[in-house]
Each structure stands twice: as C-alpha cells, then as structure tokens.
PDB file of N, CA and C in Angstrom:
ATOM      1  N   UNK A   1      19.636 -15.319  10.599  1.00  0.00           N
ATOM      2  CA  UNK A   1      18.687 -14.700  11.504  1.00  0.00           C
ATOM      3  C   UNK A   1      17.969 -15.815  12.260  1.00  0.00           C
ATOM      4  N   UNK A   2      17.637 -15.871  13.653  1.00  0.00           N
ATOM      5  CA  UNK A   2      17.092 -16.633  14.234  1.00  0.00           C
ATOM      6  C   UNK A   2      15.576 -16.250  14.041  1.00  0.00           C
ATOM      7  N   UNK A   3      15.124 -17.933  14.577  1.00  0.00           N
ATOM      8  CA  UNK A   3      13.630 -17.707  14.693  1.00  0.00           C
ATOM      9  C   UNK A   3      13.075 -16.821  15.652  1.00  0.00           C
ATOM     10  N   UNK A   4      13.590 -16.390  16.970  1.00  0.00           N
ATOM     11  CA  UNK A   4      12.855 -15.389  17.639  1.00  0.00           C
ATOM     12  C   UNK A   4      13.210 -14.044  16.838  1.00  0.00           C
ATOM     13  N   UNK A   5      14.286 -13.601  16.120  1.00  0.00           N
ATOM     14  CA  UNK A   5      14.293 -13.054  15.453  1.00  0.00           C
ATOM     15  C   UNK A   5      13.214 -12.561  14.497  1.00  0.00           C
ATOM     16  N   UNK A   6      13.054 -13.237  13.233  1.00  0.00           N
ATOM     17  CA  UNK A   6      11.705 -13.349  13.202  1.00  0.00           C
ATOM     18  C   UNK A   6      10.842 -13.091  12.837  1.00  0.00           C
ATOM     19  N   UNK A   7      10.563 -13.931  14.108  1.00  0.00           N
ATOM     20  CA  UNK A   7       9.029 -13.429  15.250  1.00  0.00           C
ATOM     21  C   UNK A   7       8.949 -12.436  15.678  1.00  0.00           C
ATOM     22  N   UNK A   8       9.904 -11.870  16.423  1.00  0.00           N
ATOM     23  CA  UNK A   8       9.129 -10.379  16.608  1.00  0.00           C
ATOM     24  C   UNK A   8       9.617  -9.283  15.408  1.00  0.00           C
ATOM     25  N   UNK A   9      10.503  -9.893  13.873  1.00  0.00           N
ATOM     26  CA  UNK A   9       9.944  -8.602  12.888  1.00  0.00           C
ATOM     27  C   UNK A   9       8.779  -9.075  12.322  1.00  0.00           C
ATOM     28  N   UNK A  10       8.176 -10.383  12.384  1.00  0.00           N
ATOM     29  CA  UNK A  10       6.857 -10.414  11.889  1.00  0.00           C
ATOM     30  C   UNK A  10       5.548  -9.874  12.558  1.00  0.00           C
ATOM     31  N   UNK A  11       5.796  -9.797  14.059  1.00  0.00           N
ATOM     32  CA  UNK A  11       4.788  -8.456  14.853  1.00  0.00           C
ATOM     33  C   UNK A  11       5.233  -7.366  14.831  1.00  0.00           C
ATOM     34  N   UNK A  12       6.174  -6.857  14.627  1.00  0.00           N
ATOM     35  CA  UNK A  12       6.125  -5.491  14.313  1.00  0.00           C
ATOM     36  C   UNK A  12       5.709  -5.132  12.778  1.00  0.00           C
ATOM     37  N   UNK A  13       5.768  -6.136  11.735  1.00  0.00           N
ATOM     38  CA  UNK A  13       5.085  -5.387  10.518  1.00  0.00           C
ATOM     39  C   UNK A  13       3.867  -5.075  10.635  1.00  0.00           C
ATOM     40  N   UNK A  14       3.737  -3.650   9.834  1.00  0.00           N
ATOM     41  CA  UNK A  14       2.275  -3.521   9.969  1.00  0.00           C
ATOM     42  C   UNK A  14       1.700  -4.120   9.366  1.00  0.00           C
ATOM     43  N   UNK A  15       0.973  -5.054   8.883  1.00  0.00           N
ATOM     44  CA  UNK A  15       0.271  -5.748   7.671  1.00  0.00           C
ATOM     45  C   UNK A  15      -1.214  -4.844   7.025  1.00  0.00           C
ATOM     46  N   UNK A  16      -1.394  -4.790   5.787  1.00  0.00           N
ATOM     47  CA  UNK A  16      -1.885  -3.548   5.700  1.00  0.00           C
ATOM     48  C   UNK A  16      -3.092  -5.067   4.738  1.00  0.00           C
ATOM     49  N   UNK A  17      -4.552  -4.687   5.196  1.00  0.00           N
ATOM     50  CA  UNK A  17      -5.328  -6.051   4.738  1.00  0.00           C
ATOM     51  C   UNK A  17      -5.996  -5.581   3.519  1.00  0.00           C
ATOM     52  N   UNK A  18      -6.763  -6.692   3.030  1.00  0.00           N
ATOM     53  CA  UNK A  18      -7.429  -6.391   1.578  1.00  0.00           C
ATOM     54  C   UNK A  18      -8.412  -5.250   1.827  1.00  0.00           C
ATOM     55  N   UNK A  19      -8.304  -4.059   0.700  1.00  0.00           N
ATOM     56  CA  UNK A  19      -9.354  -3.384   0.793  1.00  0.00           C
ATOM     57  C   UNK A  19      -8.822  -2.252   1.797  1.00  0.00           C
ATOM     58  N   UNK A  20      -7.830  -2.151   2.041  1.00  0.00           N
ATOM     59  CA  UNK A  20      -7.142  -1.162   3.171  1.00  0.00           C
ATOM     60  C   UNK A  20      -5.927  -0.206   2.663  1.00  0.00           C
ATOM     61  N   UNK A  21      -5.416   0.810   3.070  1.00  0.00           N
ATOM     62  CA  UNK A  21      -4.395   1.459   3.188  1.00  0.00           C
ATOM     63  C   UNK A  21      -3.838   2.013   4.222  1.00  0.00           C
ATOM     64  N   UNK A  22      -2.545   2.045   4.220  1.00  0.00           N
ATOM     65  CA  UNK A  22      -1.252   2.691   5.245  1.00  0.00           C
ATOM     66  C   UNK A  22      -0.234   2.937   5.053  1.00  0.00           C
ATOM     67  N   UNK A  23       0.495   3.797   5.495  1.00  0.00           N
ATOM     68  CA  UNK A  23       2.024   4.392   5.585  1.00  0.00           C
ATOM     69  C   UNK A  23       2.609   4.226   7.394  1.00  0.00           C
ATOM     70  N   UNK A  24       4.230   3.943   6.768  1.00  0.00           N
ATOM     71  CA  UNK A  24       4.884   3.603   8.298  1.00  0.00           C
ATOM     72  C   UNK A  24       6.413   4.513   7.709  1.00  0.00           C
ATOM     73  N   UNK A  25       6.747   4.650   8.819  1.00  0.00           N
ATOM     74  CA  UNK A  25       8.537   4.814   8.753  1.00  0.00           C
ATOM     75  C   UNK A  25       9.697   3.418   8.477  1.00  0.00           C
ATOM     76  N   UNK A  26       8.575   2.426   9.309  1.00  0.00           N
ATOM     77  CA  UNK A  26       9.413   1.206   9.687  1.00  0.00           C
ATOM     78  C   UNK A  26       9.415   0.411   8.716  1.00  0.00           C
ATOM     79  N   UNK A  27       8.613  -0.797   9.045  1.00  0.00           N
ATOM     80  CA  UNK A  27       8.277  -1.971   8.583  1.00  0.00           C
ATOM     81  C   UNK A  27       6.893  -1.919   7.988  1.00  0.00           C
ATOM     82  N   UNK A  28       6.632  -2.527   6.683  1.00  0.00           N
ATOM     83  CA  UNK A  28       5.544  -2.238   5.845  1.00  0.00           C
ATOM     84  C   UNK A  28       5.115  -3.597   5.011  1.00  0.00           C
ATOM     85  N   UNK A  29       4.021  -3.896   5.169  1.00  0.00           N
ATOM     86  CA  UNK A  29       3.606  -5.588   4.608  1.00  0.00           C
ATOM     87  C   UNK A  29       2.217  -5.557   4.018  1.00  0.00           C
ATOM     88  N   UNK A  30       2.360  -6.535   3.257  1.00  0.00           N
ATOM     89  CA  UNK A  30       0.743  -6.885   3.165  1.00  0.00           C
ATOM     90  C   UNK A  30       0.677  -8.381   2.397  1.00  0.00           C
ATOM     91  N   UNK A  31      -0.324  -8.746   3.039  1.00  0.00           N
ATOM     92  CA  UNK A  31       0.189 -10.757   2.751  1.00  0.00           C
ATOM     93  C   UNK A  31      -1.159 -11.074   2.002  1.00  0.00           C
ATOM     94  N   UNK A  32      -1.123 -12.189   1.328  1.00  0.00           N
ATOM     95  CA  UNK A  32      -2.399 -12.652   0.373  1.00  0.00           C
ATOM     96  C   UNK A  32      -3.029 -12.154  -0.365  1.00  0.00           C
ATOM     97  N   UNK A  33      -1.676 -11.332  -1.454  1.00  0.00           N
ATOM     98  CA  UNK A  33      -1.922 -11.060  -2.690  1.00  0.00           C
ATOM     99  C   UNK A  33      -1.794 -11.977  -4.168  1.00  0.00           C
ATOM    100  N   UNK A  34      -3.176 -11.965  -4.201  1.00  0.00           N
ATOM    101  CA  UNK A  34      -3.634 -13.171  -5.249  1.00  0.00           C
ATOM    102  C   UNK A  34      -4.389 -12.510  -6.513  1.00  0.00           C
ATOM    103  N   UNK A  35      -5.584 -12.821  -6.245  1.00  0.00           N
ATOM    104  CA  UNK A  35      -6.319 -11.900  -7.150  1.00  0.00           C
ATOM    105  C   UNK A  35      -6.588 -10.348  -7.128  1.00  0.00           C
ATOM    106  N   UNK A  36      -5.919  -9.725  -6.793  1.00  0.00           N
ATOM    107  CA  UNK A  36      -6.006  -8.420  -5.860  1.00  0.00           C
ATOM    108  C   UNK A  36      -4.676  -7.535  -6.846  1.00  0.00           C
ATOM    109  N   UNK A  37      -4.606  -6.347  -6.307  1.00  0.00           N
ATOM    110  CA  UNK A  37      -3.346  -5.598  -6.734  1.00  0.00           C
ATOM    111  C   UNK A  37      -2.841  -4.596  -5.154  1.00  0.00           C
ATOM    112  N   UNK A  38      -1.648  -4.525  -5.357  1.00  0.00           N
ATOM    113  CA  UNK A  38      -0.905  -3.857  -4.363  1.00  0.00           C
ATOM    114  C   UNK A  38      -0.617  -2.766  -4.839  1.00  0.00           C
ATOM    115  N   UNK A  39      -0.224  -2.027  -4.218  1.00  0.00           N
ATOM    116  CA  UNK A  39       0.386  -0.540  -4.799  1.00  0.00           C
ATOM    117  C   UNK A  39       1.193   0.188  -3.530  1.00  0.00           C
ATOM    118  N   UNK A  40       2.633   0.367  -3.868  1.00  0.00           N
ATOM    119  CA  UNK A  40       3.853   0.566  -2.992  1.00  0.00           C
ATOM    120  C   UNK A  40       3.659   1.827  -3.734  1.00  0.00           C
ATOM    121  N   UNK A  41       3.789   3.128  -2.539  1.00  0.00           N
ATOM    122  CA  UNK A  41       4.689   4.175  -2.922  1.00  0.00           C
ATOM    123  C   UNK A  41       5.370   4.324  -2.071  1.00  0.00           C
ATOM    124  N   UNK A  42       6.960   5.022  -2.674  1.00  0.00           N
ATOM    125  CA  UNK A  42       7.931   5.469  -1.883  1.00  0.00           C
ATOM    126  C   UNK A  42       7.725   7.258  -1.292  1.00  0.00           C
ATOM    127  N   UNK A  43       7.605   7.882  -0.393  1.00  0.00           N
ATOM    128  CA  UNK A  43       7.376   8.939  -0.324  1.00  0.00           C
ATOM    129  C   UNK A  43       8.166   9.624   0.600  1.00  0.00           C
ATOM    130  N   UNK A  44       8.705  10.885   0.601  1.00  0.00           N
ATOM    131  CA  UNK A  44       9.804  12.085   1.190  1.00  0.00           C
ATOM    132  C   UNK A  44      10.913  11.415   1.158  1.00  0.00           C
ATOM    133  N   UNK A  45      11.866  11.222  -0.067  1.00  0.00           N
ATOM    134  CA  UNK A  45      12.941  10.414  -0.409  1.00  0.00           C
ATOM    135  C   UNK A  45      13.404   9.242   0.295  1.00  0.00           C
ATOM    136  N   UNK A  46      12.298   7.920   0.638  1.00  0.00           N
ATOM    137  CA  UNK A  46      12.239   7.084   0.783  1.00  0.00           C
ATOM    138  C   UNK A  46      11.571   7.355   2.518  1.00  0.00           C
ATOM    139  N   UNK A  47      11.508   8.527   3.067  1.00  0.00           N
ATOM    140  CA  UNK A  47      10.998   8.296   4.388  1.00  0.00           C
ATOM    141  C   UNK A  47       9.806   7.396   5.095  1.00  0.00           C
ATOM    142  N   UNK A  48       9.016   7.345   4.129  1.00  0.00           N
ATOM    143  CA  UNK A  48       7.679   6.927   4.227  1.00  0.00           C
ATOM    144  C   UNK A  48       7.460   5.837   3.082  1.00  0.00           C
ATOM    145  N   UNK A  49       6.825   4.760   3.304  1.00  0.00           N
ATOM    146  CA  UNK A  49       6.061   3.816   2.432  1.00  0.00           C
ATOM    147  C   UNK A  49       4.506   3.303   2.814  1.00  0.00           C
ATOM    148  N   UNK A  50       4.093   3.867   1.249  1.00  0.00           N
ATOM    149  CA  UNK A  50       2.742   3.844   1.578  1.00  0.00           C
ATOM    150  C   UNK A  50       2.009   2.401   0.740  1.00  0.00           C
ATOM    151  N   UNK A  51       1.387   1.621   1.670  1.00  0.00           N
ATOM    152  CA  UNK A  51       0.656   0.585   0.552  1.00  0.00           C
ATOM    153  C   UNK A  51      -0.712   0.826   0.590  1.00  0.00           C
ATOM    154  N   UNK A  52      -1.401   0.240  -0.445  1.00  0.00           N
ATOM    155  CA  UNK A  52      -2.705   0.187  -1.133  1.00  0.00           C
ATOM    156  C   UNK A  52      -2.872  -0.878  -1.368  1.00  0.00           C
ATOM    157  N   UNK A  53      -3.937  -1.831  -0.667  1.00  0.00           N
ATOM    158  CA  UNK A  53      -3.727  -3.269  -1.076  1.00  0.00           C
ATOM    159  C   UNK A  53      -5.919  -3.587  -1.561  1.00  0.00           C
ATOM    160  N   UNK A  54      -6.066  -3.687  -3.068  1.00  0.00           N
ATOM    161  CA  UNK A  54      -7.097  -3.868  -3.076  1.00  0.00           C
ATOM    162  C   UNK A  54      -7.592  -5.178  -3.693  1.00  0.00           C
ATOM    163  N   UNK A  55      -8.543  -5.471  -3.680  1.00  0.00           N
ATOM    164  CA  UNK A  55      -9.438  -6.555  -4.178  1.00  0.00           C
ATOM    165  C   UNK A  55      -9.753  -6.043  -5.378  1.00  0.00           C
ATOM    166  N   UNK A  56      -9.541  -7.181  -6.772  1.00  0.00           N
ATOM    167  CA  UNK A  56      -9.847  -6.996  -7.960  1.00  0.00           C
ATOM    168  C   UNK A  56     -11.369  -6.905  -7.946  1.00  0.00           C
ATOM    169  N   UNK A  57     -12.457  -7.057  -6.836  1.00  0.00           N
ATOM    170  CA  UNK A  57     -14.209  -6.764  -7.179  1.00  0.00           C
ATOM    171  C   UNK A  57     -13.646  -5.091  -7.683  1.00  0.00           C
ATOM    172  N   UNK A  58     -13.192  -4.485  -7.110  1.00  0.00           N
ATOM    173  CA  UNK A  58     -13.475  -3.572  -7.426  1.00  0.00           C
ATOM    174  C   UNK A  58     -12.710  -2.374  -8.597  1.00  0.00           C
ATOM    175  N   UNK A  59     -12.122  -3.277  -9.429  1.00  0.00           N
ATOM    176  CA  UNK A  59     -11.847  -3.169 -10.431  1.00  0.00           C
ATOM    177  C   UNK A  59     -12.632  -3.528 -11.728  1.00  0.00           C
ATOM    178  N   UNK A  60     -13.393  -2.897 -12.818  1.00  0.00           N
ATOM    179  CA  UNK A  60     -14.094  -3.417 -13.880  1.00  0.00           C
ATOM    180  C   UNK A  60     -13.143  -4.390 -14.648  1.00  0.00           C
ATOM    181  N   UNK A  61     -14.137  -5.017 -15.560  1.00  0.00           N
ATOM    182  CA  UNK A  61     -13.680  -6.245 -15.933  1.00  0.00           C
ATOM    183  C   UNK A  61     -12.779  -5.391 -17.596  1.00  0.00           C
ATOM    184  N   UNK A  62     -13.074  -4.417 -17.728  1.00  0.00           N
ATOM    185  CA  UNK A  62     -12.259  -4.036 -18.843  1.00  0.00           C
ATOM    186  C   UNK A  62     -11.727  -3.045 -18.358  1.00  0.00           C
ATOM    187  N   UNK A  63     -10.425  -3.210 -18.536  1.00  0.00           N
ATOM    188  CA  UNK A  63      -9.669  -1.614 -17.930  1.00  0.00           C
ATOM    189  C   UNK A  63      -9.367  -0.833 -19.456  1.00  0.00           C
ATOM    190  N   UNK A  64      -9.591   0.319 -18.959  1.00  0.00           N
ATOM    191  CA  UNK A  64      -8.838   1.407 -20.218  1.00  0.00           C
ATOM    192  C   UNK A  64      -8.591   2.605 -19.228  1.00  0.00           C
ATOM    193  N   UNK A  65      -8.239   3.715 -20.248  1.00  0.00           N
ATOM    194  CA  UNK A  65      -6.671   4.973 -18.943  1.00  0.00           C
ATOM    195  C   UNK A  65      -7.960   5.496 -18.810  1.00  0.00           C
ATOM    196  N   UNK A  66      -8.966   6.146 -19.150  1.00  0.00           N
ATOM    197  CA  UNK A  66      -9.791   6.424 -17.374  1.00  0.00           C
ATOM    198  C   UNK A  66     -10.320   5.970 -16.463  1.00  0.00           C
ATOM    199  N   UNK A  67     -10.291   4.115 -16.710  1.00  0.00           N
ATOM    200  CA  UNK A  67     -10.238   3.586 -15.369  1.00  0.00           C
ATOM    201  C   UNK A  67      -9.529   3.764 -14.536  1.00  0.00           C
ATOM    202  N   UNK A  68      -8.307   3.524 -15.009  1.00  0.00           N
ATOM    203  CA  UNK A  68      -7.087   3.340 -14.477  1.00  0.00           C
ATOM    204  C   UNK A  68      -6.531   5.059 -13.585  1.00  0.00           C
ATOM    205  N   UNK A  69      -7.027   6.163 -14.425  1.00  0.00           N
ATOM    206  CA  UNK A  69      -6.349   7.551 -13.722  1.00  0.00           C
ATOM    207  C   UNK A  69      -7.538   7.607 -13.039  1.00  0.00           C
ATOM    208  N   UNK A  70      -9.035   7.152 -12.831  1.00  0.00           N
ATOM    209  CA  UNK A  70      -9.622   6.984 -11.915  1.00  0.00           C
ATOM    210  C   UNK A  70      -8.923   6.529 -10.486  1.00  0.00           C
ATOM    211  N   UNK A  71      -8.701   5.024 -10.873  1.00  0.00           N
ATOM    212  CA  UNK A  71      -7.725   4.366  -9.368  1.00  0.00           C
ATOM    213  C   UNK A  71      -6.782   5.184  -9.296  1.00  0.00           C
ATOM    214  N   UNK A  72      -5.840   5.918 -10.000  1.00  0.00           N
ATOM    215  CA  UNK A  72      -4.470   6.362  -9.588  1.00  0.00           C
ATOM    216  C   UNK A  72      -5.036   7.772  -8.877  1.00  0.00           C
ATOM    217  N   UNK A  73      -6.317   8.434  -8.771  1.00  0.00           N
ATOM    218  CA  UNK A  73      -6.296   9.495  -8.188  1.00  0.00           C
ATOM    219  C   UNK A  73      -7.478   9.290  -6.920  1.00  0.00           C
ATOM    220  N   UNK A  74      -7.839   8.085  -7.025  1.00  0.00           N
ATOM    221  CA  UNK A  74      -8.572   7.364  -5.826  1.00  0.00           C
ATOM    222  C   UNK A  74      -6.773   7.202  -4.754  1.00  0.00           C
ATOM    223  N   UNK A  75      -6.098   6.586  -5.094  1.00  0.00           N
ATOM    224  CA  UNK A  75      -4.844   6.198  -4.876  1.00  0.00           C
ATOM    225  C   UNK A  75      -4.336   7.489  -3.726  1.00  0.00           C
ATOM    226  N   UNK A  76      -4.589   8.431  -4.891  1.00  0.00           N
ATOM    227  CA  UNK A  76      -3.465  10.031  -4.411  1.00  0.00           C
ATOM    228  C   UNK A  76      -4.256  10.699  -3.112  1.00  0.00           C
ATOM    229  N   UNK A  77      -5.399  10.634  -3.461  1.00  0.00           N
ATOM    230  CA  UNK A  77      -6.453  11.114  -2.162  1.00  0.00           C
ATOM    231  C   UNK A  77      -6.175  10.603  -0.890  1.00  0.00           C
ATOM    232  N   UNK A  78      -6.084   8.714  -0.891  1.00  0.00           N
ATOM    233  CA  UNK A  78      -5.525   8.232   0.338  1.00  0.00           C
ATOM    234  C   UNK A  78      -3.732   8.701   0.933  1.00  0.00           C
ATOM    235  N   UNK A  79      -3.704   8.708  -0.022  1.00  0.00           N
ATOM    236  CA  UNK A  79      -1.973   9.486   0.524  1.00  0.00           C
ATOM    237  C   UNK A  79      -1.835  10.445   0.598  1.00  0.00           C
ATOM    238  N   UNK A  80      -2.749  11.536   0.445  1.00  0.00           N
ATOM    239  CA  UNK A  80      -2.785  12.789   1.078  1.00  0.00           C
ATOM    240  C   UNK A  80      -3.568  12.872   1.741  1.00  0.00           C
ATOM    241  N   UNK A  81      -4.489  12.270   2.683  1.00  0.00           N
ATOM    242  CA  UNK A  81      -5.236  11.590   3.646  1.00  0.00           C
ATOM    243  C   UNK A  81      -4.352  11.786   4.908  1.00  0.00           C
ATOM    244  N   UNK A  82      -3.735  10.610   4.312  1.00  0.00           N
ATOM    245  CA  UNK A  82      -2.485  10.321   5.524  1.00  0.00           C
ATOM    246  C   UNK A  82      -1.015  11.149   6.049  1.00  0.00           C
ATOM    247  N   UNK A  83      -0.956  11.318   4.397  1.00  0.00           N
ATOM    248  CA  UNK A  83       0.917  12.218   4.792  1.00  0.00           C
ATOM    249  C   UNK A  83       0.298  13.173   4.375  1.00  0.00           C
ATOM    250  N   UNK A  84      -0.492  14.476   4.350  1.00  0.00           N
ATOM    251  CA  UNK A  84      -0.624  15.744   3.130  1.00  0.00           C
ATOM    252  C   UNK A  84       0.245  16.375   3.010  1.00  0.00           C
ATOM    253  N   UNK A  85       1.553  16.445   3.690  1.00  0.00           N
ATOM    254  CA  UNK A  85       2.522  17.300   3.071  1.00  0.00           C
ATOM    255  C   UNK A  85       3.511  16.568   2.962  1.00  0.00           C
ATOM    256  N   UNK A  86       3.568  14.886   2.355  1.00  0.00           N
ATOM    257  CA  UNK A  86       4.578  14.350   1.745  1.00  0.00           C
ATOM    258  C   UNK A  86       4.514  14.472   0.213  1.00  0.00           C
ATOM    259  N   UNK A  87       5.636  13.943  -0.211  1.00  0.00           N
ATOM    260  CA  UNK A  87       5.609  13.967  -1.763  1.00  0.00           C
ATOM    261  C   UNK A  87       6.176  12.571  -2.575  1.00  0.00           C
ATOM    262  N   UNK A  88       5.954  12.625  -3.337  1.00  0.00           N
ATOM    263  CA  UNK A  88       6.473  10.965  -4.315  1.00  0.00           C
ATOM    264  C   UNK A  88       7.389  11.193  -4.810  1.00  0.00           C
ATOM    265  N   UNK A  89       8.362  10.039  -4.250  1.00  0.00           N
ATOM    266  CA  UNK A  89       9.978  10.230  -4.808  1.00  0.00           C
ATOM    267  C   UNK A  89      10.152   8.871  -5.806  1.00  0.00           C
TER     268      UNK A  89
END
C-alpha cells in the first residue's frame, strides 16, 4: 500500500476520542489507548461498529460485577442512543 494510500484511509477514519462514543459502516478508530479501556461492538451482523473509548478516572479503583453491569448498561444506553433498532451480533 502506498503512502498516499494511507493518508487518505487515515482521514477517513473516524477516530472516536477519550471519553467519547460512535458507530460507522466504514472505517472505525480510536488512538491513545493507555490507561483507558476501549470497547468494540459488532452490531446488525457485522453492519455497524460501535466504539466506547473511556478514561480509567472514571472507573473506581475497585471493580466488582455491579460496577462493571453498571458500565456495561451505561455502554447499552449509548448504543441505543445511536443505532436503537440495531442489535449485537
């Protein structure tokens, strides 16, 4: 692949930033994951990909499962936000 190549699939990704969420058909990114967590879903048998890209502040310093089904339904709200009549494949 050439370098103008690329270059323009690196402007067409959407880059999705800390503390943010989005879904595309296309191209789907998110860069300067460090201390942070990402979260990829695949959705309407791969039509859609949705990321969740957050900053560990806002994660407690001890996790246990109702933290955690806390975030996973903080999670579900933004993706039915965006797609409401997609589904998780």
């Amino acid at each position: 692949m050439s370098s103008t190549t690329i270059n323009k699939i690196n402007k067409l990704i959407n880059d999705i930033e800390m503390d943010h969420f989005g879904s595309s058909t296309d191209w789907l990114g998110t860069t300067g994951i460090n201390a942070c967590v990402g979260f990829i879903i695949l959705l309407n048998n791969n039509e859609h990909i949705f990321i969740e890209h957050r900053s560990d502040i806002y994660f407690p310093s001890e996790l246990n499962l109702d933290n955690v089904r806390l975030c996973f339904k903080n999670i579900a709200k933004h993706v039915s936000r965006i797609l409401p009549e997609s589904s998780i494949t």
